[in-house]
Protein backbone atom coordinates (compact mmCIF):
# COMPACT_ATOMS: atom_id res chain seq x y z
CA UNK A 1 55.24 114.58 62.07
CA UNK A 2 52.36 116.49 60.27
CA UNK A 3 49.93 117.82 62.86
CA UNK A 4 47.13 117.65 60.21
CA UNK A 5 44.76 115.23 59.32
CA UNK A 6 44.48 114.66 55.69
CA UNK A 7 43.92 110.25 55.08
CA UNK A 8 41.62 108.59 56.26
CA UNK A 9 41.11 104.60 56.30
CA UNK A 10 37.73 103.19 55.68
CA UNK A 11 37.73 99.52 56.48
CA UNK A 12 35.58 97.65 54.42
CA UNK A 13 36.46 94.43 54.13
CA UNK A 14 34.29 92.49 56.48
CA UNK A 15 31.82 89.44 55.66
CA UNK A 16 28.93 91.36 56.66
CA UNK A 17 27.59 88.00 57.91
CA UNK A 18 24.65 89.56 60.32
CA UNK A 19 23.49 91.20 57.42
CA UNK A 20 23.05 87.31 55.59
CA UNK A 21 21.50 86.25 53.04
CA UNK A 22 21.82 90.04 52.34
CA UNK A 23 25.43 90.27 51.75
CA UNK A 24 25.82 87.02 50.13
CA UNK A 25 26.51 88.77 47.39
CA UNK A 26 26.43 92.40 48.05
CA UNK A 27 28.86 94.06 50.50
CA UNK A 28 27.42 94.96 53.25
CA UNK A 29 29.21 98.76 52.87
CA UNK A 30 27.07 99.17 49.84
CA UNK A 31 23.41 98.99 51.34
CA UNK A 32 21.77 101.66 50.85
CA UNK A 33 20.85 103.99 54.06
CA UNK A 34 17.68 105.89 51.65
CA UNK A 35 19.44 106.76 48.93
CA UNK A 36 22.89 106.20 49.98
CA UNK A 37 25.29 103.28 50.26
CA UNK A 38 26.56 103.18 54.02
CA UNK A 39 29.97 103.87 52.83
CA UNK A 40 29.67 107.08 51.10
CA UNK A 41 28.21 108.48 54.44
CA UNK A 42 31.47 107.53 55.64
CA UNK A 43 33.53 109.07 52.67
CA UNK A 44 31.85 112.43 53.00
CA UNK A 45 32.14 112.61 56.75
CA UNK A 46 36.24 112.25 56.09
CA UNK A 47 36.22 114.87 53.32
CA UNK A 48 34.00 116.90 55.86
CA UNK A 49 36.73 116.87 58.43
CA UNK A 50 39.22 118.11 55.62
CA UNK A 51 40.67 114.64 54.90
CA UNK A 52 42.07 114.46 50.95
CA UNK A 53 42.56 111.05 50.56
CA UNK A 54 40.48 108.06 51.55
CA UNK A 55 42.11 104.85 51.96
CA UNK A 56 39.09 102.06 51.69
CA UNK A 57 40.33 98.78 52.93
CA UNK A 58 38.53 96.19 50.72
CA UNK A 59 38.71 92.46 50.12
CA UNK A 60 37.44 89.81 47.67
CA UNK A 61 33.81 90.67 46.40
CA UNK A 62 33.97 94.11 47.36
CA UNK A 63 34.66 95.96 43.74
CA UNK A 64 31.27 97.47 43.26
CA UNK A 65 32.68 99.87 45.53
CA UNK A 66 35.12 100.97 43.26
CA UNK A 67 32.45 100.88 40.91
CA UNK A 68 30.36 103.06 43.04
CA UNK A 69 33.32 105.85 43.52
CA UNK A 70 34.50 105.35 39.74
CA UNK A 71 33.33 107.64 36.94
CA UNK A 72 30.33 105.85 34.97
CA UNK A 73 30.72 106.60 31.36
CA UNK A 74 27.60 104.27 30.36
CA UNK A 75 25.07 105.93 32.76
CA UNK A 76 26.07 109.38 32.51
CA UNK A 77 26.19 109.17 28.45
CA UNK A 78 22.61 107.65 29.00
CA UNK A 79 21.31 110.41 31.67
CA UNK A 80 23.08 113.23 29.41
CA UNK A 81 21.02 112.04 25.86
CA UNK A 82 17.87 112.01 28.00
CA UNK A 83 18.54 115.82 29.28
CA UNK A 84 17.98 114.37 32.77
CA UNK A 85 20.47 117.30 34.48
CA UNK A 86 19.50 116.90 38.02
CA UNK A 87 20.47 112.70 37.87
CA UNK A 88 23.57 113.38 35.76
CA UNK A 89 24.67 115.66 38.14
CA UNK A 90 24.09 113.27 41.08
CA UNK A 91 25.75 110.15 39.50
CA UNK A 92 29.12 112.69 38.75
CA UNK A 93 29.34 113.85 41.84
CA UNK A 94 29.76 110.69 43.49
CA UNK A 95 32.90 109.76 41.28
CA UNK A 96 34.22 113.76 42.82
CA UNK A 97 33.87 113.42 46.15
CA UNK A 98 37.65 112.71 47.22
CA UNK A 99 40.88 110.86 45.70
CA UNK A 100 39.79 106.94 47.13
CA UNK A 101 42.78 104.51 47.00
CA UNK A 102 42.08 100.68 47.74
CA UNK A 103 44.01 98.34 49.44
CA UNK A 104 43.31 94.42 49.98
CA UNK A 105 42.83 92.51 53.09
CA UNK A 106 43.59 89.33 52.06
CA UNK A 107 41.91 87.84 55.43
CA UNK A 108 39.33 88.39 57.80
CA UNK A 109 42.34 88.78 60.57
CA UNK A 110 40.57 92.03 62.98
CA UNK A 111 39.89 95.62 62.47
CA UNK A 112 43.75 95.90 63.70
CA UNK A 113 45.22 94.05 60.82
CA UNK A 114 42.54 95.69 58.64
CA UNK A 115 44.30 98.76 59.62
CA UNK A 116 47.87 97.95 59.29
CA UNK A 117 47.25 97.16 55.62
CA UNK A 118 47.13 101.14 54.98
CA UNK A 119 50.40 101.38 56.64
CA UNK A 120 52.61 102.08 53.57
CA UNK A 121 49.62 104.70 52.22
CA UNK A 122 49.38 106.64 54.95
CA UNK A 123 53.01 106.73 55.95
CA UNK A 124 54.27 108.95 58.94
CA UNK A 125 51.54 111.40 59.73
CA UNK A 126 48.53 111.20 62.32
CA UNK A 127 45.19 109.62 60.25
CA UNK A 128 41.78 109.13 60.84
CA UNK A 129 39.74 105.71 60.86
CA UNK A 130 35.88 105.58 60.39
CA UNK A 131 34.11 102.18 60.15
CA UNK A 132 31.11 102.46 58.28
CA UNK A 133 28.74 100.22 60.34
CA UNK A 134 28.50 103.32 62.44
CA UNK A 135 26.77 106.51 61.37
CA UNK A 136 26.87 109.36 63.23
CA UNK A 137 23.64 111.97 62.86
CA UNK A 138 25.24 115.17 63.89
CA UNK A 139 24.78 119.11 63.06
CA UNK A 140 28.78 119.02 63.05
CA UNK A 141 30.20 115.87 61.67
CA UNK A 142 31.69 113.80 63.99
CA UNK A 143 35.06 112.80 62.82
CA UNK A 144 35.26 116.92 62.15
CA UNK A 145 34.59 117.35 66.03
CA UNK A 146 37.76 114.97 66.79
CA UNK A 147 39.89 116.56 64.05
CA UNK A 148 39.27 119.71 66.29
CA UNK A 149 39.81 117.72 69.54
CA UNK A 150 43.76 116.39 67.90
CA UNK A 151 44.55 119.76 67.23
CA UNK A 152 44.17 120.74 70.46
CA UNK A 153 46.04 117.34 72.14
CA UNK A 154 47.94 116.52 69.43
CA UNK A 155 47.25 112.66 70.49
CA UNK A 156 45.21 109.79 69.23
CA UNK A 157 41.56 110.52 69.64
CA UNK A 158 38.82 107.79 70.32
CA UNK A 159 35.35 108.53 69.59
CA UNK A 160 33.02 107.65 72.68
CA UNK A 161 29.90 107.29 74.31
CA UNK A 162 27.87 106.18 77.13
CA UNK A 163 26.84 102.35 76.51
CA UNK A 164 24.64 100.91 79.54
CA UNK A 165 24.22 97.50 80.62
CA UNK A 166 25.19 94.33 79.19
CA UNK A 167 25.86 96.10 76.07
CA UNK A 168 29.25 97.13 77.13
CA UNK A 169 30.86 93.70 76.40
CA UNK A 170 30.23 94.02 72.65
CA UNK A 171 32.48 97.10 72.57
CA UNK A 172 36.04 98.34 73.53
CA UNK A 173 35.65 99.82 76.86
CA UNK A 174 37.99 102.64 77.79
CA UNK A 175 39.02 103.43 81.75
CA UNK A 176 39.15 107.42 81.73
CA UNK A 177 39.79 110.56 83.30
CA UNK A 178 37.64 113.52 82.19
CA UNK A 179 39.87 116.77 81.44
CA UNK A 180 38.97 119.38 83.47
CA UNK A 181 39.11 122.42 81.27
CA UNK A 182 37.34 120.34 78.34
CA UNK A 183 35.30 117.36 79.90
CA UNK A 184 34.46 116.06 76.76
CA UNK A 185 38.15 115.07 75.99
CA UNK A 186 38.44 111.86 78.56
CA UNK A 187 42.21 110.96 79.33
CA UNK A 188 42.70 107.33 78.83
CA UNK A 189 44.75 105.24 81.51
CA UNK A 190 43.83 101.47 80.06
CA UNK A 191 41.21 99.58 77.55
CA UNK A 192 39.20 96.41 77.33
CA UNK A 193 38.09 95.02 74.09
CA UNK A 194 34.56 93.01 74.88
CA UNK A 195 34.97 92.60 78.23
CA UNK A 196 32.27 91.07 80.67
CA UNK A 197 29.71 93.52 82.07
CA UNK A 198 31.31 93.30 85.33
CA UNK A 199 34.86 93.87 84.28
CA UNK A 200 34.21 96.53 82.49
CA UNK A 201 36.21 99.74 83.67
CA UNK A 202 33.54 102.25 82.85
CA UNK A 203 30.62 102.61 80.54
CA UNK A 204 32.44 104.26 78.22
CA UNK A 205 32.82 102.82 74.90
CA UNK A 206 35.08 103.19 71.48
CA UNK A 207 32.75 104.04 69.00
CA UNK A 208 33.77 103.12 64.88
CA UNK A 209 35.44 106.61 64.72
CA UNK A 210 39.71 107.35 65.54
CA UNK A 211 42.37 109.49 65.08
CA UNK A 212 45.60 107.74 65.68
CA UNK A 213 49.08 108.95 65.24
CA UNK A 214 51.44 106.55 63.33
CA UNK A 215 53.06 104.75 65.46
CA UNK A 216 50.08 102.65 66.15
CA UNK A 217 51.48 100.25 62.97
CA UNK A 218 54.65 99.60 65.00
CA UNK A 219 52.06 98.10 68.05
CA UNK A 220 49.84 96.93 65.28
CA UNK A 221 52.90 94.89 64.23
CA UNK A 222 54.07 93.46 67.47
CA UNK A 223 50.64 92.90 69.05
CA UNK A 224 49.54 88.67 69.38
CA UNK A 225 46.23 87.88 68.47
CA UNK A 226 43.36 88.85 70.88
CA UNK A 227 39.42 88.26 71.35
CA UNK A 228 38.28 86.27 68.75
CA UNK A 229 41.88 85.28 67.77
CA UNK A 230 41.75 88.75 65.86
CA UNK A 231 44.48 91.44 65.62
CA UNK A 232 42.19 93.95 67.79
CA UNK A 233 42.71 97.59 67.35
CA UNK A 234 42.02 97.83 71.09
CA UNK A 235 45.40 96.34 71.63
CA UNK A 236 47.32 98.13 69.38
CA UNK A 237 46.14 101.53 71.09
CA UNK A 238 46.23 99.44 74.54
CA UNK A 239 50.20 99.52 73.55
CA UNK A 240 50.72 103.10 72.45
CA UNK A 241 49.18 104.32 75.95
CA UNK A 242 52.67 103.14 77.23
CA UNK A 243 54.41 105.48 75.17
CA UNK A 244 51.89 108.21 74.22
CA UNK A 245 48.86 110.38 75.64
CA UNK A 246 45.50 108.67 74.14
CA UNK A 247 42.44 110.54 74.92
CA UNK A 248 38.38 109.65 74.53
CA UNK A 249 36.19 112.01 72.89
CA UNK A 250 32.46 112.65 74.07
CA UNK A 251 31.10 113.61 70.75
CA UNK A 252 28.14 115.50 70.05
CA UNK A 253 25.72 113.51 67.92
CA UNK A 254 23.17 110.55 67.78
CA UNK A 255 25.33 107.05 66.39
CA UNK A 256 23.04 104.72 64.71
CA UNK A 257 24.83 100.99 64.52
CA UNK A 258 23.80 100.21 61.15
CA UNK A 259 26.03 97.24 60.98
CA UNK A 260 22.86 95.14 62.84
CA UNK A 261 19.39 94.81 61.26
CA UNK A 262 16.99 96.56 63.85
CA UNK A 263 19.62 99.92 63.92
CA UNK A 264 19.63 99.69 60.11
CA UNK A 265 15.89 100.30 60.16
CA UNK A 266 16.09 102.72 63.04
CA UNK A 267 18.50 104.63 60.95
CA UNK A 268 16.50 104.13 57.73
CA UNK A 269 13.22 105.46 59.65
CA UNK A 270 15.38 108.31 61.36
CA UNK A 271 17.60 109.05 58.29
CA UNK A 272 14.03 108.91 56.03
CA UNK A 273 11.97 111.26 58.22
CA UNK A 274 14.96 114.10 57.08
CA UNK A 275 15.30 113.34 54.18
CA UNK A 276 14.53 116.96 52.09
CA UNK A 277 12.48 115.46 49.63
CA UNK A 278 10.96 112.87 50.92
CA UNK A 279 10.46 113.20 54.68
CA UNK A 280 6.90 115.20 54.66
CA UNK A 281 5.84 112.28 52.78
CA UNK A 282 6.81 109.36 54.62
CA UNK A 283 5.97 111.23 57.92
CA UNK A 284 2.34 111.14 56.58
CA UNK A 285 2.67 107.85 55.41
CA UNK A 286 3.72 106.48 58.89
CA UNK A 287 0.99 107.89 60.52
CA UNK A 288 -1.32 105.70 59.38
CA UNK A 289 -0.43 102.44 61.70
CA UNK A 290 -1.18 101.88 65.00
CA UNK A 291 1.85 101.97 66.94
């Protein structure tokens, strides 16, 4: 089995329904985080970790992200007869960023089966998973950090962080063991999708960022439904920990959950007030109200 990392699977196929009436009609992958559609944040951070192919995971009403990632002859033709250089430029560069190959999820059956659909793509090598709901802010990109973390284990690597409260139960929750020579890397002994606040094992959470070797589509595959009557990724790894090391990953870096409306805006003031261009500005312009 190849020891690098060189897929990764975007899933993508979601209803998006807390984002309603906004995704209607618009995927919920393709709002725009400033000037950016949440999905390309998660393309680059792959190609950042030295991934060569991304495997998006789509379903019906989803092809304006192929649109997005495709070559635009119409605009660019347009952008190049009005000398605009800088746009052109921008709108090619999307369509360069890495070899994308789709694949359909026919139904809305978990983040597990969501995954298994890239089976045959990604054959028989280890593979990363971001979800794009979750964007991590972080000097080194996060799925990079893990990519460094599965060289060094040579297991499946879950991203993680501390999650207080009665937060816990909307997250997988993983029961761990720090390493001592690396404490970030937290050996993993079981895992609870969702679970009550008072079953939970730890505080530690799965974050929307994995590396998993391939035998997770042979658990994938023999796993029943579980919480929500969903094939639950948390299962399928909750199987491989019977027949290989899984470790958490403390990663360094702020996640913003911009698959819900307030950490959208969070992430839109966060992501705006660093923005090159435009932060000064809107720093100034914020200032004025009273908060």
């Amino acid at each position: 089995m190849s020891k690098k990392i060189r897929k990764a699977v975007i899933p993508a196929a979601g209803l998006g329904t807390r984002f309603l009436p906004a995704t209607k009609a618009t995927p919920k992958e393709m709002l725009c985080l400033v000037d950016k559609p949440l999905i390309q944040y998660g393309v680059e951070e792959a190609v950042a970790a030295g991934c060569t192919e991304v495997i998006i995971v789509t379903g019906r009403g989803k092809t304006t992200m192929e649109d997005h990632f495709d070559k635009s002859f119409e605009l660019e033709a347009t952008l190049a007869a009005k000398n605009k250089t800088a746009l052109l430029e921008v709108a090619r560069s999307v369509s360069k960023i890495a070899k994308i190959i789709y694949t359909r999820q026919s139904e809305p059956l978990g983040l597990g089966h969501a995954v298994l659909q890239a089976k045959e793509i990604v054959g028989d090598e280890p593979f990363a998973v971001l979800l794009p709901d979750d964007i991590v802010d972080a000097k080194i990109p996060c799925m990079k950090q893990m990519v460094e973390a599965f060289e060094q284990t040579g297991s499946s690597i879950l991203g993680s962080e501390i999650v207080e409260g009665d937060a816990i139960s909307a997250y997988g929750c993983l029961a761990v063991t720090p390493d001592t020579k690396n404490p970030r890397l937290l050996a993993v002994s079981d895992m609870v999708e969702k679970p009550k606040p008072e079953e939970a094992p730890s505080q530690n959470a799965i974050i929307g960022r994995y590396i998993l070797t391939p035998r997770i589509f042979e658990m994938l595959e023999t796993i029943t439904p579980g919480a929500g009557g969903e094939l639950q990724l948390t299962d399928g790894i909750k199987a491989l920990l019977k027949y290989e090391k899984v470790f958490g990953f403390t990663y360094d870096g702020k996640r913003h959950d911009a698959g819900d409306k307030l950490g959208f805006l969070k992430a839109t003031v966060e992501f705006g007030l660093k923005h090159d261009k435009l932060g000064a500005d809107f720093k100034a312009w914020l200032k004025q109200f009273p908060l």
